[in-house]
N, C-alpha and C. Protein backbone atom coordinates (compact mmCIF):
# COMPACT_ATOMS: atom_id res chain seq x y z
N UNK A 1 0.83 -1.20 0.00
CA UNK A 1 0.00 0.00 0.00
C UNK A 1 0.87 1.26 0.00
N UNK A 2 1.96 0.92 0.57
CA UNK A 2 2.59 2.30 0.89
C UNK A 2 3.88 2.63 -0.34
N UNK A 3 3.97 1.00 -1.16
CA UNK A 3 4.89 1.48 -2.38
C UNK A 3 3.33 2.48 -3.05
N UNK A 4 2.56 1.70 -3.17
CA UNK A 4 1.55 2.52 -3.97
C UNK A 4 1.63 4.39 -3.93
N UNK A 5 1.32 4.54 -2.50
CA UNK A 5 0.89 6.00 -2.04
C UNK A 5 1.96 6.40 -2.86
N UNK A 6 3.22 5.97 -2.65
CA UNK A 6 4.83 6.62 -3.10
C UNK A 6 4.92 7.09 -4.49
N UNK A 7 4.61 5.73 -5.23
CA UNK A 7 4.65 5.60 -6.49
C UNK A 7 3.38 7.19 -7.29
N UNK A 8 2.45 7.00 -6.64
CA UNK A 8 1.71 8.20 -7.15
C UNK A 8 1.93 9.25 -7.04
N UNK A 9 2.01 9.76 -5.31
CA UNK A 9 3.35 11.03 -4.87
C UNK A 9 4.00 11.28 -6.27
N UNK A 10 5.19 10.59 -6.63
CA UNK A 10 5.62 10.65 -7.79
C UNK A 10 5.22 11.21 -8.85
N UNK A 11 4.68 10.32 -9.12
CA UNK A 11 3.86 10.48 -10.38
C UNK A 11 3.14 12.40 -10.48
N UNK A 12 2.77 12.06 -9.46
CA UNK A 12 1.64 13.37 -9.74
C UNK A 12 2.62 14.99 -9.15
N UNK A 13 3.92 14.43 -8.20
CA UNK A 13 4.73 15.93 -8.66
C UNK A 13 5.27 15.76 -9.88
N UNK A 14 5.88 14.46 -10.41
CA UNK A 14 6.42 14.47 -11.98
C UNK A 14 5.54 15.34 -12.78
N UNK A 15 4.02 15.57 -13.10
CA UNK A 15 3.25 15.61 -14.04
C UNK A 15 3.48 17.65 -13.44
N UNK A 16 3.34 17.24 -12.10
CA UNK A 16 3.44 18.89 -11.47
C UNK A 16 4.34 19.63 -12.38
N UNK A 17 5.54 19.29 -12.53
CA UNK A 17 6.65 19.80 -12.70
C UNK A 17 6.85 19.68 -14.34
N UNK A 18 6.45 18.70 -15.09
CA UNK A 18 6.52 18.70 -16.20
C UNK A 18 5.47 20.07 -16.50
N UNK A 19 4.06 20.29 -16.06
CA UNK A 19 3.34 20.98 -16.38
C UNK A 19 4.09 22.70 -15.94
N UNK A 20 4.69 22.62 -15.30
CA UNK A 20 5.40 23.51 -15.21
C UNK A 20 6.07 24.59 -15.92
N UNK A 21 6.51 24.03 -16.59
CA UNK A 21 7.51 24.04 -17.97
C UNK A 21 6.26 24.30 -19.46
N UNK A 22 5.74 24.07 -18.93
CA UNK A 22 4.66 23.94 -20.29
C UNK A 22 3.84 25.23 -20.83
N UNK A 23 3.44 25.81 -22.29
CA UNK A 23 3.00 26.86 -22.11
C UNK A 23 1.56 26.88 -21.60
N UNK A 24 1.12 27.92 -20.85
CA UNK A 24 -0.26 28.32 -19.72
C UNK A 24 -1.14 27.62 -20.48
N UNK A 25 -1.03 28.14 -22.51
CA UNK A 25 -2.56 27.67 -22.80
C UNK A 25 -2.39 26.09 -23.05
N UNK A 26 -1.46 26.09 -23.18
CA UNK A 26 -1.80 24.06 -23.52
C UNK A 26 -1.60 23.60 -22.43
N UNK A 27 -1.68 24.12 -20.99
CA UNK A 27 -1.84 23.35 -19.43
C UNK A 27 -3.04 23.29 -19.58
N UNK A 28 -3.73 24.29 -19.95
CA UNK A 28 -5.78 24.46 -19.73
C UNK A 28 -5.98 23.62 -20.94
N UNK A 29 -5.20 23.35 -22.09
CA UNK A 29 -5.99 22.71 -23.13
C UNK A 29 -5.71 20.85 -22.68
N UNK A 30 -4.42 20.55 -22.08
CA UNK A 30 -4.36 19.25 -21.12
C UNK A 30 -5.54 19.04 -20.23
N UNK A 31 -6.24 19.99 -19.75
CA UNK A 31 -6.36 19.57 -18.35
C UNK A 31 -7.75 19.41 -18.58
N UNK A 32 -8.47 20.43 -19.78
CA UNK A 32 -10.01 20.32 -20.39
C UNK A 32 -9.97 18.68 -20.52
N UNK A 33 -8.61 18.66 -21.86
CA UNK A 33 -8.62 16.86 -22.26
C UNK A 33 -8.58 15.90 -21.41
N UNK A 34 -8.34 16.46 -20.14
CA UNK A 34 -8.40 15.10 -19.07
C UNK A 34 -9.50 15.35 -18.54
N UNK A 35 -9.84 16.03 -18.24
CA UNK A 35 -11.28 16.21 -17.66
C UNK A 35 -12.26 15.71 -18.50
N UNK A 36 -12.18 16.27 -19.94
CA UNK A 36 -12.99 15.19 -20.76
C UNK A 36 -12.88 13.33 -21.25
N UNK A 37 -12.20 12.90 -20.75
CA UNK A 37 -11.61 11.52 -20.68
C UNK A 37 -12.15 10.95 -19.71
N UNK A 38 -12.41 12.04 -18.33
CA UNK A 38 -12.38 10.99 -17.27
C UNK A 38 -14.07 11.10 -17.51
N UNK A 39 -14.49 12.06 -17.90
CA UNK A 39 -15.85 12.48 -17.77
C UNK A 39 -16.58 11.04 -18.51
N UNK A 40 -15.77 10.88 -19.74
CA UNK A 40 -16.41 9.41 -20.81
C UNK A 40 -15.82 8.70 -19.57
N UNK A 41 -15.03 8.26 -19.25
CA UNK A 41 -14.90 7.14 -18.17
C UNK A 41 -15.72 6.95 -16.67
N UNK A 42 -16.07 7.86 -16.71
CA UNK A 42 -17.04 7.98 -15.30
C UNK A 42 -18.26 7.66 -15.53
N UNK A 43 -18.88 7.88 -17.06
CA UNK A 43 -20.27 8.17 -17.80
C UNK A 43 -20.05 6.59 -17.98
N UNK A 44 -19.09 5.70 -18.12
CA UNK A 44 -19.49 4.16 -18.58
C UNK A 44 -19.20 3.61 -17.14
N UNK A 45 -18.67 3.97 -16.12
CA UNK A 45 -18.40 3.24 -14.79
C UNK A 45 -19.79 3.31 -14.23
N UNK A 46 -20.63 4.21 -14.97
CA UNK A 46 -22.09 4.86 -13.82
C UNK A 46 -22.57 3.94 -15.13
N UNK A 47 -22.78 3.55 -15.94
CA UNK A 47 -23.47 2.51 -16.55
C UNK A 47 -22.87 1.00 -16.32
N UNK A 48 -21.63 0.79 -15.47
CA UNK A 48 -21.69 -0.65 -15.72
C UNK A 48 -21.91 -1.01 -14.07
N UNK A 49 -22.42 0.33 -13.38
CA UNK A 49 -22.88 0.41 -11.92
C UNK A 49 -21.32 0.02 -11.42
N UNK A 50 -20.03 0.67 -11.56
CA UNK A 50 -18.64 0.10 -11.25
C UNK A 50 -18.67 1.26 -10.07
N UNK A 51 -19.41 1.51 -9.10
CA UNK A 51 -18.92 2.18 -8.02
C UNK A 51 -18.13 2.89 -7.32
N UNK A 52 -17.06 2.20 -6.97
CA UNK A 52 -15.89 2.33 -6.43
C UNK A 52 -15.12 2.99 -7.54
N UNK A 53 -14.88 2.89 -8.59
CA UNK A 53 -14.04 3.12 -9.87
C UNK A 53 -14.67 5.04 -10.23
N UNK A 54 -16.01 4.85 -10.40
CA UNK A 54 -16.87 5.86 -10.66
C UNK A 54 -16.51 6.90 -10.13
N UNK A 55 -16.78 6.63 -8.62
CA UNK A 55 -16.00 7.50 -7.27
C UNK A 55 -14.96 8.22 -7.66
N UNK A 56 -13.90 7.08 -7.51
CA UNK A 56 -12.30 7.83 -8.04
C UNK A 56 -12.39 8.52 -8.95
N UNK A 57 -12.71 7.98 -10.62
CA UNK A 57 -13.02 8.97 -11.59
C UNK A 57 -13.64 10.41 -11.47
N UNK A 58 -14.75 10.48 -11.28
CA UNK A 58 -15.15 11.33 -10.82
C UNK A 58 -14.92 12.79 -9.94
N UNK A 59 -14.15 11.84 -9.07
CA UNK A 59 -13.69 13.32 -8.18
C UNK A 59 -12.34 13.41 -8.34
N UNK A 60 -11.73 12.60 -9.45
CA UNK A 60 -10.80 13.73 -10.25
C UNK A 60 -10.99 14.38 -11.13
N UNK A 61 -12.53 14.64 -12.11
CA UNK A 61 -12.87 15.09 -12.97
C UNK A 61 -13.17 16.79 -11.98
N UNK A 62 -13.61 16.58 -10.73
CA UNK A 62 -13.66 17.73 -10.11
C UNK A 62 -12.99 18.48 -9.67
N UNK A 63 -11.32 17.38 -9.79
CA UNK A 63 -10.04 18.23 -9.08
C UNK A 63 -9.62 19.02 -10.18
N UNK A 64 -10.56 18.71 -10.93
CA UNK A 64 -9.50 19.00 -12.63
C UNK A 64 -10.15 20.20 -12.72
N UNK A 65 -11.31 20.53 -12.93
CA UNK A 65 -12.46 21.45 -13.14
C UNK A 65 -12.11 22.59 -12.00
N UNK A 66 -11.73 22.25 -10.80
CA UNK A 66 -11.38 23.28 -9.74
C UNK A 66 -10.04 24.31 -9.91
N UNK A 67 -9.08 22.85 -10.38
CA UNK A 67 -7.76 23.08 -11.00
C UNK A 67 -8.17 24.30 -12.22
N UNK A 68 -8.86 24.02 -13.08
CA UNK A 68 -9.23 24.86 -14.14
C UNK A 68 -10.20 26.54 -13.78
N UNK A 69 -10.56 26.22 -12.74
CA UNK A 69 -11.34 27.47 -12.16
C UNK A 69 -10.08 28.39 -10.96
N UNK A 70 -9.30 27.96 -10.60
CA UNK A 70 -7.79 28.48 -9.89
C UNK A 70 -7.50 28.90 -11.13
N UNK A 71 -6.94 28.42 -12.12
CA UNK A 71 -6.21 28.91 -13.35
C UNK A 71 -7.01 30.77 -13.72
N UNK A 72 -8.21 30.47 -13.93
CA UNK A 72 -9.00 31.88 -14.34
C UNK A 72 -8.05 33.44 -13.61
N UNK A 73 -7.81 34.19 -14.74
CA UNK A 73 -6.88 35.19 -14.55
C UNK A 73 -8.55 36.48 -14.23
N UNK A 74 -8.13 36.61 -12.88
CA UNK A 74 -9.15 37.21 -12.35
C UNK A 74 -9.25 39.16 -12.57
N UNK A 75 -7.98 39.19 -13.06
CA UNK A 75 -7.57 40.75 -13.49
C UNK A 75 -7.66 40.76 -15.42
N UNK A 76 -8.20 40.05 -15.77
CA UNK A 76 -7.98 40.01 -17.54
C UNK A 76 -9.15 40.36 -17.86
N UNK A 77 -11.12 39.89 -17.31
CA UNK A 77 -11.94 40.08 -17.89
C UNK A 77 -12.97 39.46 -16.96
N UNK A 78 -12.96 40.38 -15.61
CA UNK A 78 -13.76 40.00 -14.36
C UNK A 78 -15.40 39.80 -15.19
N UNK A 79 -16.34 40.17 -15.50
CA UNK A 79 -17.64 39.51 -15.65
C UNK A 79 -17.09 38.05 -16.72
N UNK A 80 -16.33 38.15 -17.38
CA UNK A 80 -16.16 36.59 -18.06
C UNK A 80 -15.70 35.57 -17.26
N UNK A 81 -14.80 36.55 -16.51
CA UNK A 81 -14.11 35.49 -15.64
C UNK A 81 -15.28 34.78 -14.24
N UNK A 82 -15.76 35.42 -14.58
CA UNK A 82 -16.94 35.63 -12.96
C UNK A 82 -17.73 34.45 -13.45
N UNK A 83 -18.11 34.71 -15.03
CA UNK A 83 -19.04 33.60 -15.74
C UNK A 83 -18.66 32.56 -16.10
N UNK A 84 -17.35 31.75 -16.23
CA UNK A 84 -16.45 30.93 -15.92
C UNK A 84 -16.66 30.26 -14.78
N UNK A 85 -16.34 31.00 -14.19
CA UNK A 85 -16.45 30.53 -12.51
C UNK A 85 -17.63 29.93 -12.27
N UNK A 86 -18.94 30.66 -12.20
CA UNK A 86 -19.79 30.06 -12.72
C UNK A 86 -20.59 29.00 -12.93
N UNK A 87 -20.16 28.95 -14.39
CA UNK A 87 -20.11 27.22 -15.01
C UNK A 87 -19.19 26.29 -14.83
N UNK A 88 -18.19 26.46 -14.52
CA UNK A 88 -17.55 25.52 -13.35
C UNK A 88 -18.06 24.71 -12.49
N UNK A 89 -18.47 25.90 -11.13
CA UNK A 89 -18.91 25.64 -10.12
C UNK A 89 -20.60 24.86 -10.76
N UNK A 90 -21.15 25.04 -11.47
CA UNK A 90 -22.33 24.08 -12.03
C UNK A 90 -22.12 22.92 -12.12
N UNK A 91 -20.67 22.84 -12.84
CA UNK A 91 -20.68 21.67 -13.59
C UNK A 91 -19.78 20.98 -12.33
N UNK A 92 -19.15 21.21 -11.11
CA UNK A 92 -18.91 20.37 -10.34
C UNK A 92 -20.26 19.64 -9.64
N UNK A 93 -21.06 20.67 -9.66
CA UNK A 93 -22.45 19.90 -9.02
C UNK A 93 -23.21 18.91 -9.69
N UNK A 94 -23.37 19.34 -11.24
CA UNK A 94 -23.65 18.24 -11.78
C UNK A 94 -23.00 16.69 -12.09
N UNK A 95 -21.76 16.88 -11.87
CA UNK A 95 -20.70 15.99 -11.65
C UNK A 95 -21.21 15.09 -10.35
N UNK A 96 -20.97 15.90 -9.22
CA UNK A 96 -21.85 15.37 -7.64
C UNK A 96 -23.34 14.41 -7.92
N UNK A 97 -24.18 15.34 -8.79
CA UNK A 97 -25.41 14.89 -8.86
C UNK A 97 -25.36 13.57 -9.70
N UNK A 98 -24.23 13.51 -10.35
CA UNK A 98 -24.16 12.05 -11.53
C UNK A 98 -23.58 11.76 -10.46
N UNK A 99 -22.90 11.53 -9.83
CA UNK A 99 -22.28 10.42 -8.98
C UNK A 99 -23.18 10.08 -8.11
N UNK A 100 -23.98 10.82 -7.11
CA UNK A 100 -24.56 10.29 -6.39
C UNK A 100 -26.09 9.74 -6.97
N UNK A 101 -26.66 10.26 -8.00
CA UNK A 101 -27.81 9.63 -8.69
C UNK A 101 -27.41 8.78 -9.92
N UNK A 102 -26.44 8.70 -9.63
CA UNK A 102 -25.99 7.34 -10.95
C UNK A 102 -26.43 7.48 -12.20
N UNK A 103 -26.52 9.11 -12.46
CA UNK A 103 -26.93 9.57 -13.94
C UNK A 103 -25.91 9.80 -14.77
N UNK A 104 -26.25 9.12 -15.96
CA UNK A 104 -24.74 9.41 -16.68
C UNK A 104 -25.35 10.95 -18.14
N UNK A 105 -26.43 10.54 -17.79
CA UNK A 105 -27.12 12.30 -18.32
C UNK A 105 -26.76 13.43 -17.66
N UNK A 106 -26.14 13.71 -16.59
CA UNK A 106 -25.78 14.38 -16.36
C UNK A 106 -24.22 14.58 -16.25
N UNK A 107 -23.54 13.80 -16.66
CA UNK A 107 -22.39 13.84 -17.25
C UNK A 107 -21.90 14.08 -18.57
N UNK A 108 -23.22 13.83 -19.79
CA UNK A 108 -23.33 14.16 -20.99
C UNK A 108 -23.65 15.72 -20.80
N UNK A 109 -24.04 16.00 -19.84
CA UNK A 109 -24.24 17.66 -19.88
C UNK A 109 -23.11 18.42 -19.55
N UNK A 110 -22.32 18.04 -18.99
CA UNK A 110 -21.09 18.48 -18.27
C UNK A 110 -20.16 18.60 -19.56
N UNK A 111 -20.17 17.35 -19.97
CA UNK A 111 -19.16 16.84 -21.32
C UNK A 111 -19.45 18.22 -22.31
N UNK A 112 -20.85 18.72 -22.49
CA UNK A 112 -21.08 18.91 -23.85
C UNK A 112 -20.64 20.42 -23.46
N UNK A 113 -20.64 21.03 -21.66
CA UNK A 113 -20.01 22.19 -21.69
C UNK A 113 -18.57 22.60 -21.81
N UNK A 114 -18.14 21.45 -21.41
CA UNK A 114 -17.06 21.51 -21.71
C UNK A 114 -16.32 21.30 -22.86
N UNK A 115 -16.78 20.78 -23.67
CA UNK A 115 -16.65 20.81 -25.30
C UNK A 115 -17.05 22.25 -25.86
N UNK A 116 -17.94 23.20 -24.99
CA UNK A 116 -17.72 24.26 -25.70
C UNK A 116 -17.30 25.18 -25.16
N UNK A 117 -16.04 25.06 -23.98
CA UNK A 117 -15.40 25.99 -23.84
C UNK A 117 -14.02 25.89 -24.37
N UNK A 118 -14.05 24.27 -24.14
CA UNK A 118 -12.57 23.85 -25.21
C UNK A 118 -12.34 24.14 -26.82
N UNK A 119 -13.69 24.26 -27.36
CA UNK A 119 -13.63 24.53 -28.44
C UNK A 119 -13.15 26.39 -28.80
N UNK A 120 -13.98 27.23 -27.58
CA UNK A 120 -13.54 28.29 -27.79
C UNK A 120 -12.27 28.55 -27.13
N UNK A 121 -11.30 27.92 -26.09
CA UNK A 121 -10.10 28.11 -25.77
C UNK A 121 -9.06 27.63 -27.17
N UNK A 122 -9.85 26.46 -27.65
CA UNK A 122 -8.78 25.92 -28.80
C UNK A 122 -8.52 27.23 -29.86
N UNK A 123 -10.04 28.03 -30.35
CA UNK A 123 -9.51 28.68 -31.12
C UNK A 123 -8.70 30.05 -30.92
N UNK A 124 -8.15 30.39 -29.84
CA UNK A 124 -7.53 31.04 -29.46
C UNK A 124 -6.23 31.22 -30.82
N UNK A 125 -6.00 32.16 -31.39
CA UNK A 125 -4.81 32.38 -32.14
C UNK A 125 -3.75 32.64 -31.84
N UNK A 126 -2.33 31.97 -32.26
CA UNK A 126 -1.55 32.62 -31.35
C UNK A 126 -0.66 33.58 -31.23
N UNK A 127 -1.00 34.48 -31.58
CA UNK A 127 -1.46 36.24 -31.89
C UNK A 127 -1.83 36.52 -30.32
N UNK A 128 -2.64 36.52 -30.34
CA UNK A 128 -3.42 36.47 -28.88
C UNK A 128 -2.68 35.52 -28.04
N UNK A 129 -2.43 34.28 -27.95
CA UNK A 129 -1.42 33.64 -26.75
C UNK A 129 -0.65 34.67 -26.68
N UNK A 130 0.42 34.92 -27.30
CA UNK A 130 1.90 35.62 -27.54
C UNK A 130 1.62 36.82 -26.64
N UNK A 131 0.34 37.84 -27.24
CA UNK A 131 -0.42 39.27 -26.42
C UNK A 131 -0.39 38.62 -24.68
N UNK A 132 -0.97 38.09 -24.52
CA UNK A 132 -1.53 37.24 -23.34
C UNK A 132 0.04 36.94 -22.42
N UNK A 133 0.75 36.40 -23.06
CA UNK A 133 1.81 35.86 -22.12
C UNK A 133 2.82 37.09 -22.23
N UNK A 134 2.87 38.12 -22.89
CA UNK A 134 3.52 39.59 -22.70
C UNK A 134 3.13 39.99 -21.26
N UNK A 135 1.17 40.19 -21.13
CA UNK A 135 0.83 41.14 -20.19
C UNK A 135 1.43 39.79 -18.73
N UNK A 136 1.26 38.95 -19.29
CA UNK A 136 1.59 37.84 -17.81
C UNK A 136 2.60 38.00 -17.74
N UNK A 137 3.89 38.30 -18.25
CA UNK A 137 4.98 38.25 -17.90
C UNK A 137 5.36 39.75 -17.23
């Protein structure tokens, strides 16, 4: 049990530290993609009634989503950012509400918001990254 705990420790400052290094917008465009991964993996654990598995999934789909609501640059575009926040904070509840009502409809709702904020972070040009990581720097 305790190589386990270790082995993840690991793992998850490795990913820390790699993400580190990485540019801001493709940390948020990683972290949408994992959040959307676990979201399909949580949506078939709540259909094959896999419980325990669901659980775990799940409330890393929320660490991810929280992770992604910390990220929000609160000095760039406070009512967007506010509305962000937001739908976030929705979509952790609906997350809650699929886990504890074993709805995987409400994980298709989550999915499909988050498909359209990834879609509008993806089209970000990088014109605008480049602008963006000037004023951050």
């Amino acid at each position: 049990m305790y190589a386990n705990k270790g082995i993840n420790a690991y793992k998850k400052d490795s990913l820390k530290s790699d993400l580190a290094g990485a540019d801001p917008h493709r940390v948020i465009q990683l972290l949408m993609q994992g959040a959307l991964e676990r979201l399909a993996l949580g949506k078939g654990m709540i259909e094959r009634k896999d419980l325990q598995a669901k659980s775990i999934t799940l409330t890393r789909v929320v660490e991810i989503i929280n992770a992604l609501r910390d990220a929000l640059d609160r000095d760039s575009n406070p009512e967007l950012v506010d509305n962000l926040s937001d739908l976030y904070i929705y979509m952790i509840e609906r997350v809650h509400e699929a886990s504890v009502n074993m709805d995987a409809s409400k994980i298709d709702e989550v999915m499909g918001l988050m498909l359209e904020i990834k879609g509008a972070w993806d089209q970000i040009s990088d014109v605008d990254k480049q602008a963006a990581a000037q004023v951050s720097y």
